[in-house]
N, C-alpha and C. Protein backbone atom coordinates (compact mmCIF):
# COMPACT_ATOMS: atom_id res chain seq x y z
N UNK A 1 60.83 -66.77 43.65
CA UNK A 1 60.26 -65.45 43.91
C UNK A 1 59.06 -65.27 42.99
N UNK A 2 58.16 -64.71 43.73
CA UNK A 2 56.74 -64.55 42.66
C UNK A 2 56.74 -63.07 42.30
N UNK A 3 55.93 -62.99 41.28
CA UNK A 3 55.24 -61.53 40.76
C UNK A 3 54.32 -61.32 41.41
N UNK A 4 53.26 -61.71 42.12
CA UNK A 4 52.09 -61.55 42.56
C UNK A 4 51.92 -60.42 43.87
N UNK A 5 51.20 -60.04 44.73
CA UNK A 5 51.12 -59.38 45.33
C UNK A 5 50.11 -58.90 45.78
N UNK A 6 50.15 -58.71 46.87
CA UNK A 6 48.99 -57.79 47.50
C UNK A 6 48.40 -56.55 46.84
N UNK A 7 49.85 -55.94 46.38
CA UNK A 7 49.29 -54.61 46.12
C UNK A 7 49.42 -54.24 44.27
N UNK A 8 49.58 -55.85 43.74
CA UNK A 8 48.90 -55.35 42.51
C UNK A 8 50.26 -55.59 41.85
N UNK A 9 50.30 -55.48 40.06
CA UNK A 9 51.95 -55.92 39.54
C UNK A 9 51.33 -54.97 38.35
N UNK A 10 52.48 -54.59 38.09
CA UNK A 10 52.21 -53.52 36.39
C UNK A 10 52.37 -54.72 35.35
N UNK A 11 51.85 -54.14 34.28
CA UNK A 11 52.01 -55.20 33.05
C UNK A 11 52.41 -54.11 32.21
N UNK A 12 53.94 -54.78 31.13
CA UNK A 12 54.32 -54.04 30.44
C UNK A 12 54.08 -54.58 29.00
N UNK A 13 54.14 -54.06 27.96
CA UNK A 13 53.90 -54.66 26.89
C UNK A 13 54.76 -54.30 25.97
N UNK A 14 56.03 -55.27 25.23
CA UNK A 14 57.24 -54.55 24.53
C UNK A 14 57.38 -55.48 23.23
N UNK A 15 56.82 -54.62 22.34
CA UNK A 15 56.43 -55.70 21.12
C UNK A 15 56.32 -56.70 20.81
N UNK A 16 55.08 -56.60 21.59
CA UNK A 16 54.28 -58.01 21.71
C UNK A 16 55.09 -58.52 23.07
N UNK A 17 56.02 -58.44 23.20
CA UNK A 17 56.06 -59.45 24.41
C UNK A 17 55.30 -59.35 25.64
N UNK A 18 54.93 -59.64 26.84
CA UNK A 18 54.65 -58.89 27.80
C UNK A 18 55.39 -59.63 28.93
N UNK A 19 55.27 -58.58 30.24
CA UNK A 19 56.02 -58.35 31.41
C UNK A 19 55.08 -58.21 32.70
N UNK A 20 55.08 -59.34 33.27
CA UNK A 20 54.76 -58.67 35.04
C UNK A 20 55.61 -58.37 35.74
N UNK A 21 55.51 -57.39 36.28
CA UNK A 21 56.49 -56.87 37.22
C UNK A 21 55.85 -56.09 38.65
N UNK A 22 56.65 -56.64 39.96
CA UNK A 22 56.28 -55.94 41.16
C UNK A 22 57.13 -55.09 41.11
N UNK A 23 56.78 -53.82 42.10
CA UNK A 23 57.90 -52.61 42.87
C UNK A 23 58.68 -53.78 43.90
N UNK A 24 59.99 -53.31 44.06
CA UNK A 24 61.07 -53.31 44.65
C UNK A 24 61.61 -52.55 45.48
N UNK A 25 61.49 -52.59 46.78
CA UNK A 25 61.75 -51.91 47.86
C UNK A 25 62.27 -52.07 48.88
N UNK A 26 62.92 -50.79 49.89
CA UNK A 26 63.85 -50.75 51.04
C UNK A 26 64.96 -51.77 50.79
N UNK A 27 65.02 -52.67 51.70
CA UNK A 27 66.12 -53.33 51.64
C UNK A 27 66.34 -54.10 50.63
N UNK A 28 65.27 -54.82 49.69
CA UNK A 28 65.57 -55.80 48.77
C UNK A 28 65.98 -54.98 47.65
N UNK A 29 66.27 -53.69 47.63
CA UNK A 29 66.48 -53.24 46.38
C UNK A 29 67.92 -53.92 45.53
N UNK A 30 68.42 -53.32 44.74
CA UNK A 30 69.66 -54.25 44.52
C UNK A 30 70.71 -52.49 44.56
N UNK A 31 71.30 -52.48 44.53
CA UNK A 31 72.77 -51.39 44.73
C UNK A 31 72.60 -50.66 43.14
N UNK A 32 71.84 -49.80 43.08
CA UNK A 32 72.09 -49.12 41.59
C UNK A 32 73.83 -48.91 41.21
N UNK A 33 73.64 -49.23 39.91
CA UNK A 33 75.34 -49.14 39.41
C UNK A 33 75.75 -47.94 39.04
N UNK A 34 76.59 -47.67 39.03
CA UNK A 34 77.46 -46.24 38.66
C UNK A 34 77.48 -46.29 37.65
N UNK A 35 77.25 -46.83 36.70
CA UNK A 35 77.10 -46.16 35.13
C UNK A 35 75.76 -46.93 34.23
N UNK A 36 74.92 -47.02 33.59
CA UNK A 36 74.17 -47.49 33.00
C UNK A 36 74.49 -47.84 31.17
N UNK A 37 75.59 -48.48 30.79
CA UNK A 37 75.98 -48.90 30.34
C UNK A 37 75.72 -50.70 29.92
N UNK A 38 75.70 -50.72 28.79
CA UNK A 38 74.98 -52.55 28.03
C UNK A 38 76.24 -53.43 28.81
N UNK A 39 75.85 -54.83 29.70
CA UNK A 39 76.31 -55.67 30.13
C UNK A 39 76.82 -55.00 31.43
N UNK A 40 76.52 -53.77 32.19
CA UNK A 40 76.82 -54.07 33.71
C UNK A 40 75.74 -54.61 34.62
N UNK A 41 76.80 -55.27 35.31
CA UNK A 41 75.65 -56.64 36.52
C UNK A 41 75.29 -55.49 37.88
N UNK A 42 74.47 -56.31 38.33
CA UNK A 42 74.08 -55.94 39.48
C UNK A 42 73.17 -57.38 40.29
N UNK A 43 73.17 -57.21 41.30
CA UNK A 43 72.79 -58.61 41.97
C UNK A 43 71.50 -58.31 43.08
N UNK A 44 70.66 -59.32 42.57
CA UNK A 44 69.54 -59.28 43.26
C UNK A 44 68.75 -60.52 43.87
N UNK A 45 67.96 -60.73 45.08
CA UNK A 45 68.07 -61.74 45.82
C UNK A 45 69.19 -63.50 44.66
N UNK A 46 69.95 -62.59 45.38
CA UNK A 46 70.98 -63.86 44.76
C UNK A 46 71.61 -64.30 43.95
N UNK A 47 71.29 -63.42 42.32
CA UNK A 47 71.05 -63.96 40.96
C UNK A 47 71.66 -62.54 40.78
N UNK A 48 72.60 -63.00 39.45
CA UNK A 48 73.28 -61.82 38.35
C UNK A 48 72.16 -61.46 37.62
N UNK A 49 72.24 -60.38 37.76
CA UNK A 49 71.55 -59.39 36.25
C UNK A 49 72.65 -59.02 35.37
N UNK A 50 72.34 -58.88 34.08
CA UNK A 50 72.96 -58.29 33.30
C UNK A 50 72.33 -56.86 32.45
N UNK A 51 72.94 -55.90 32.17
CA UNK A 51 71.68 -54.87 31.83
C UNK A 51 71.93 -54.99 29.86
N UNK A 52 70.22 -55.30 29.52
CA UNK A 52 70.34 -55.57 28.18
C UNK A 52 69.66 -54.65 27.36
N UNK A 53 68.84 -54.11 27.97
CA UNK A 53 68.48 -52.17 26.84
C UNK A 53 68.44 -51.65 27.88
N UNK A 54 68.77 -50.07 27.42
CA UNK A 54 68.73 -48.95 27.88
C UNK A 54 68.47 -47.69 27.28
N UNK A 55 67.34 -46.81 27.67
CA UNK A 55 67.26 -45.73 26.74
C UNK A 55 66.70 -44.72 27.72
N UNK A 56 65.99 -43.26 26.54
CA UNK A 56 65.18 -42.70 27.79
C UNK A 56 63.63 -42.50 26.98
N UNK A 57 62.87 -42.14 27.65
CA UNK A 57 61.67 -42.08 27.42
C UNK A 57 61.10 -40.59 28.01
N UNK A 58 60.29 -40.20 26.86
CA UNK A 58 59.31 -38.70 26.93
C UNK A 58 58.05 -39.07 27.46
N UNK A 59 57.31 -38.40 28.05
CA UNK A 59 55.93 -38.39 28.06
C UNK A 59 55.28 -37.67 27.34
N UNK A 60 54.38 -37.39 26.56
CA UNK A 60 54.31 -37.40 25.07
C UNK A 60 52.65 -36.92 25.36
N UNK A 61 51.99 -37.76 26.13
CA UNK A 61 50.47 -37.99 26.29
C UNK A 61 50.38 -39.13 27.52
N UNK A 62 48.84 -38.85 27.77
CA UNK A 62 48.03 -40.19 28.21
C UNK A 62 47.27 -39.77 28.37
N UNK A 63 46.25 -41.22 28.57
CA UNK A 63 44.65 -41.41 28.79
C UNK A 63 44.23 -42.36 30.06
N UNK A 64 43.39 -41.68 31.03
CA UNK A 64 43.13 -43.08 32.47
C UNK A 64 43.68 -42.22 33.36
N UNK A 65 43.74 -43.28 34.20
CA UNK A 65 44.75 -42.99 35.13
C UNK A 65 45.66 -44.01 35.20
N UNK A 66 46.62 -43.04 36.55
CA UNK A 66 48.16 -43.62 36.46
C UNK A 66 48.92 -44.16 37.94
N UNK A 67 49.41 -44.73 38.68
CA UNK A 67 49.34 -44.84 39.82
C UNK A 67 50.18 -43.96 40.48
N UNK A 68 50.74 -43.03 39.76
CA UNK A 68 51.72 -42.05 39.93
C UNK A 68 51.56 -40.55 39.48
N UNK A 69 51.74 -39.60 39.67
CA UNK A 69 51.71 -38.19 38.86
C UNK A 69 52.56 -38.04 38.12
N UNK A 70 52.91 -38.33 36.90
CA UNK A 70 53.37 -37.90 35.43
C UNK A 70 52.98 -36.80 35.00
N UNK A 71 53.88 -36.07 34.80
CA UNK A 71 53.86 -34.63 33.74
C UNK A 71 53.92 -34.99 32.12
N UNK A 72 53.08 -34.37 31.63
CA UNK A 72 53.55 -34.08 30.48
C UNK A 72 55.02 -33.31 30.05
N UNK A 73 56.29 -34.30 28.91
CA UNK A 73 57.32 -33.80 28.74
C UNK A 73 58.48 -34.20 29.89
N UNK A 74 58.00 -34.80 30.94
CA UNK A 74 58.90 -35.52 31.39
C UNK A 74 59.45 -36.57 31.00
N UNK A 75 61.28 -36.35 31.26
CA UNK A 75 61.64 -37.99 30.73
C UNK A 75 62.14 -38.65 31.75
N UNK A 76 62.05 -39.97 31.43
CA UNK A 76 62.59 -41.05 32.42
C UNK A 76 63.35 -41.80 31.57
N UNK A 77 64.63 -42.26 32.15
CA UNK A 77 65.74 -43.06 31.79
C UNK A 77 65.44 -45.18 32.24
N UNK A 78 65.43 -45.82 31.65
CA UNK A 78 64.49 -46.72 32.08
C UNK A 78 66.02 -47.81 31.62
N UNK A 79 65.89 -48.98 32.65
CA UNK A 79 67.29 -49.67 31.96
C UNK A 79 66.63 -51.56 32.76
N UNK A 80 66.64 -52.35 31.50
CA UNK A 80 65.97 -53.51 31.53
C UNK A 80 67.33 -55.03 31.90
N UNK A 81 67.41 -55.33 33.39
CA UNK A 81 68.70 -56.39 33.29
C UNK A 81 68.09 -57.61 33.35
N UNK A 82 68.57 -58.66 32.96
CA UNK A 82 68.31 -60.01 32.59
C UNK A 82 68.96 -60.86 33.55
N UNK A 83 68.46 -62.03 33.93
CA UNK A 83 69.23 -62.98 34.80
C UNK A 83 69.71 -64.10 33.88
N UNK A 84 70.77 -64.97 33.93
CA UNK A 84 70.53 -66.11 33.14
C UNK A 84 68.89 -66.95 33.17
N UNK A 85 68.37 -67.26 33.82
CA UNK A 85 66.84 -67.97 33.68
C UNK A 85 66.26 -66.92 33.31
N UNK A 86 66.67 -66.01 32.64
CA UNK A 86 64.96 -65.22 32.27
C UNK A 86 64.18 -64.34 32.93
N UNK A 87 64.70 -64.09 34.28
CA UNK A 87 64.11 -62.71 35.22
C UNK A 87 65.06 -61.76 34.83
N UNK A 88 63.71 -60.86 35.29
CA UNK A 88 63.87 -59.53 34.29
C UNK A 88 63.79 -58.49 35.63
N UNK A 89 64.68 -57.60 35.81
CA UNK A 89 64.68 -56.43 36.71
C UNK A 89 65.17 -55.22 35.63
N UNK A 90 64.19 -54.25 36.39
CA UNK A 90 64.05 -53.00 35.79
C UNK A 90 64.39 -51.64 36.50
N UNK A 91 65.14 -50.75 35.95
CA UNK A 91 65.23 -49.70 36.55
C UNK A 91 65.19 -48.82 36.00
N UNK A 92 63.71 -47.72 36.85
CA UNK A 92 63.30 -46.28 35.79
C UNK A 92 64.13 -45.65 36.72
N UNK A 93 64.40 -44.53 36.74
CA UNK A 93 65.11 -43.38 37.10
C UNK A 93 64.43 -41.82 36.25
N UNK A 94 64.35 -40.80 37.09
CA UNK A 94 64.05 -39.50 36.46
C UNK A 94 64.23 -38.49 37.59
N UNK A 95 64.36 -36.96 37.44
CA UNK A 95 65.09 -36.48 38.48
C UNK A 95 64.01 -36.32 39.75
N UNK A 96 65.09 -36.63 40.95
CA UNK A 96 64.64 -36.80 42.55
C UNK A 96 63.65 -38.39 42.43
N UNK A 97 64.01 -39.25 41.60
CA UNK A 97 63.90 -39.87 42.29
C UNK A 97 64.21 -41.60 41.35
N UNK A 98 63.78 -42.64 41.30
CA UNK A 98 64.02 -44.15 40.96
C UNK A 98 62.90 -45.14 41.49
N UNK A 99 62.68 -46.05 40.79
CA UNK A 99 62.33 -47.34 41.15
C UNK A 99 62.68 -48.71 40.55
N UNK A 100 62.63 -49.36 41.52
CA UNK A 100 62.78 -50.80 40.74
C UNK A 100 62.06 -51.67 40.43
N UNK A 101 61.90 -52.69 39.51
CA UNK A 101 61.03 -53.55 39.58
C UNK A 101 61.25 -54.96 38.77
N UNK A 102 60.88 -55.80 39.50
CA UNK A 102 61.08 -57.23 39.70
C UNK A 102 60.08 -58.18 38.42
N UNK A 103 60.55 -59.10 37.46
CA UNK A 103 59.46 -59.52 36.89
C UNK A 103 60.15 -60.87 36.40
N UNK A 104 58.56 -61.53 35.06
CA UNK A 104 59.19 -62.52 34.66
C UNK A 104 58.30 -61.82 33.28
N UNK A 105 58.89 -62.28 31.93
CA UNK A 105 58.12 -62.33 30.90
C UNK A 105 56.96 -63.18 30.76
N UNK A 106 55.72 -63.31 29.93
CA UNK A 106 55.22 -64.37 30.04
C UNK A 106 54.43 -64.22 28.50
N UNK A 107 54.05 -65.61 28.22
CA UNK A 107 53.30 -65.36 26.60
C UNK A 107 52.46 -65.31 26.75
N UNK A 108 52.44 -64.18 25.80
CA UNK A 108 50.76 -63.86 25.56
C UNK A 108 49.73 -64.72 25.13
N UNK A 109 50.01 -65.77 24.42
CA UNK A 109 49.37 -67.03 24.26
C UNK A 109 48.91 -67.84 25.64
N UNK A 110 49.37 -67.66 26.32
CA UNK A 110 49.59 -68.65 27.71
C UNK A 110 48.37 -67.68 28.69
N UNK A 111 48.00 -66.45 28.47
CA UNK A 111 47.14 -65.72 29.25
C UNK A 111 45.73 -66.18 28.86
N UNK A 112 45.39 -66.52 30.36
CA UNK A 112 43.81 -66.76 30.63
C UNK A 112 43.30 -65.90 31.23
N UNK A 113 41.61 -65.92 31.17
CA UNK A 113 40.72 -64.84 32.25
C UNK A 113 40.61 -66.16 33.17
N UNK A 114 40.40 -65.26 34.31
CA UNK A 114 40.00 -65.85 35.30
C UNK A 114 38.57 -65.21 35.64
N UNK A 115 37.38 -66.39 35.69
CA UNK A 115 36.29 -65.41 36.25
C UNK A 115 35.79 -66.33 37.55
């Protein structure tokens, strides 16, 4: 499964590490779990996740733009599961509504421009 896409991949950045990740949608989603609790699985094209942080998050500020409408003071509950190889699925949640999203880590050393 790739990160890549037509319509573009977020890049996350979590001390120092970083993250590509696509949205996850309609049918490929995976079955959100009934509790968000450290080490529950959930299964996605094929492969165990395990969920390895979980917290929530404020909006606080920003600067730019965003591909979404964010309020200031909104929080989102955000929960990061792991596969054995190293894929990474993500799930934000905040009220009315969720998304998911699909990734791999990658080093920051290892990033080139492309021109």
């Amino acid at each position: 499964r790739s990160v890549t896409g037509p319509k573009g991949v977020w890049i996350s950045v979590d001390e120092g590490d970083y993250a590509i990740e696509i949205r996850v949608t309609g049918r490929n989603e995976p079955k959100r779990p009934a509790t968000l609790d450290l080490g529950v699985e959930v299964e996605f094209d094929r492969e165990i996740y395990m969920l390895s942080e979980t917290d929530r998050a404020t909006c606080i500020a920003f600067r730019g733009g965003l591909p979404e409408e964010i309020n200031i003071g909104e929080e989102h509950t955000y929960a990061n599961f792991t596969s054995p190889t190293g894929g990474l699925l993500s799930l934000e949640t905040w009220d009315g509504g969720y998304d998911w999203h699909f990734g791999e880590w990658v080093d920051p050393w290892k990033i080139k421009a492309v021109t």
